[in-house]
Protein backbone atom coordinates (compact mmCIF):
# COMPACT_ATOMS: atom_id res chain seq x y z
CA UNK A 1 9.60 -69.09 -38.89
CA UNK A 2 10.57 -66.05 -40.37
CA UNK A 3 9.32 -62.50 -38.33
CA UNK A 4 9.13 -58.99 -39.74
CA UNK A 5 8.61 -56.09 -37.67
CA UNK A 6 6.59 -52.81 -38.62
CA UNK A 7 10.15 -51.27 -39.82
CA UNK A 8 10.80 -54.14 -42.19
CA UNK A 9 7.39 -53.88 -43.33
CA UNK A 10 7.40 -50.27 -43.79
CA UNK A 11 10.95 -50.15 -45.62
CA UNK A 12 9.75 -53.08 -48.17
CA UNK A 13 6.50 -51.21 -49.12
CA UNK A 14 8.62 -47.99 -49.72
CA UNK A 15 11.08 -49.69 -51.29
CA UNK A 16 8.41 -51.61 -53.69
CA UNK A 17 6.57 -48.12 -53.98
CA UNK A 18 10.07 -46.16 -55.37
CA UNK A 19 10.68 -48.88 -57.46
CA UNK A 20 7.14 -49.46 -59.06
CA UNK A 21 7.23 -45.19 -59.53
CA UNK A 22 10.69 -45.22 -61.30
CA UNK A 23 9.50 -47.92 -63.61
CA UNK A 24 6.47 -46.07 -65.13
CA UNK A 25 8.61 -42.67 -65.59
CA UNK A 26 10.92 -45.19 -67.10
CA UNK A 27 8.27 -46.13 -69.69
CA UNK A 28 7.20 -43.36 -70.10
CA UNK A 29 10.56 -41.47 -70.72
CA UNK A 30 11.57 -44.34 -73.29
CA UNK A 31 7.90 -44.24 -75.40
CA UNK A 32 7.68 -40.09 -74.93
CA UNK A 33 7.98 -39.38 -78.47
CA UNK A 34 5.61 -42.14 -79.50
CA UNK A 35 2.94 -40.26 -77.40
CA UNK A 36 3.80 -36.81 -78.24
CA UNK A 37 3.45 -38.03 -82.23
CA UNK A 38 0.38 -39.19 -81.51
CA UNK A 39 -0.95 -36.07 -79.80
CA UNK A 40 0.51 -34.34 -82.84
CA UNK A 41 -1.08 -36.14 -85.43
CA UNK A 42 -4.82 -35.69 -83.22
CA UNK A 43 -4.12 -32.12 -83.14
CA UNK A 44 -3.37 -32.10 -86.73
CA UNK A 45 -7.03 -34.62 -87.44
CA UNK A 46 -8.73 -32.08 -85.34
CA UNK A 47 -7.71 -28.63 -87.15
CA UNK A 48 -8.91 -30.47 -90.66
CA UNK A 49 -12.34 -31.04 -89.09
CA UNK A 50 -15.09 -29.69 -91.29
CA UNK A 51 -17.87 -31.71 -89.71
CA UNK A 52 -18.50 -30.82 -86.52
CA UNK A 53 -22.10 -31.38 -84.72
CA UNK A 54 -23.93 -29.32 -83.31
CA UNK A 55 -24.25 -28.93 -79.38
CA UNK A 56 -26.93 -31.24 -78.12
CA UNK A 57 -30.41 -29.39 -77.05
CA UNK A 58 -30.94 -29.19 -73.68
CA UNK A 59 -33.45 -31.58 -72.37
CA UNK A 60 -35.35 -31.23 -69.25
CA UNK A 61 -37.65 -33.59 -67.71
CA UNK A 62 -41.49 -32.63 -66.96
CA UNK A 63 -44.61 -34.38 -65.54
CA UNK A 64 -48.61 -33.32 -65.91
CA UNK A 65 -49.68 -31.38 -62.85
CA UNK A 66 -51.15 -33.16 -60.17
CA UNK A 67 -54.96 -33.36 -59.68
CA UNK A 68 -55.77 -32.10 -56.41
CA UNK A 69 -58.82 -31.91 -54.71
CA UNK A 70 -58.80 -28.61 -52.41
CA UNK A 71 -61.40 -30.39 -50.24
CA UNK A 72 -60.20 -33.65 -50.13
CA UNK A 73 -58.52 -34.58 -46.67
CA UNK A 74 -54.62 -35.97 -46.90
CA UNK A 75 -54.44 -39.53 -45.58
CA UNK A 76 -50.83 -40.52 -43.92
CA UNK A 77 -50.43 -44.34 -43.03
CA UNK A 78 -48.12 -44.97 -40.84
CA UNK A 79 -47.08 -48.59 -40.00
């Protein structure tokens, strides 16, 4: 049976980290100009945009006052 001790373990997980990292700058360095067109063409949409809504109201929660009784006692249960 095979054994690996902490240092192997260590060095494969940093060696599968590097490698995992330097693949998605890869991807990203070979689709950058597909991304930045896209942002481009977004900006471009966004500056030609007549019809904007307005900002929402503001909403805020309420509840009818509670009916008290000034002479009534307060019961507490406890179990």
């Amino acid at each position: 049976m095979l054994e690996f001790s902490i240092l192997d373990f260590i060095l494969t997980s940093s060696l599968c980290y590097m490698l995992g990292v330097a693949t998605g700058l890869a991807i990203c360095c070979e689709n950058k100009d597909k991304f930045l067109q896209r942002e481009r063409s977004v900006e471009d949409l966004s500056r030609f945009n007549h019809h904007q809504l307005p900002p929402p109201e503001t909403i805020f929660a309420s509840a009818p006052p509670m009916a008290t009784d000034a002479n009534a006692p307060t019961k507490i249960t406890i179990n």
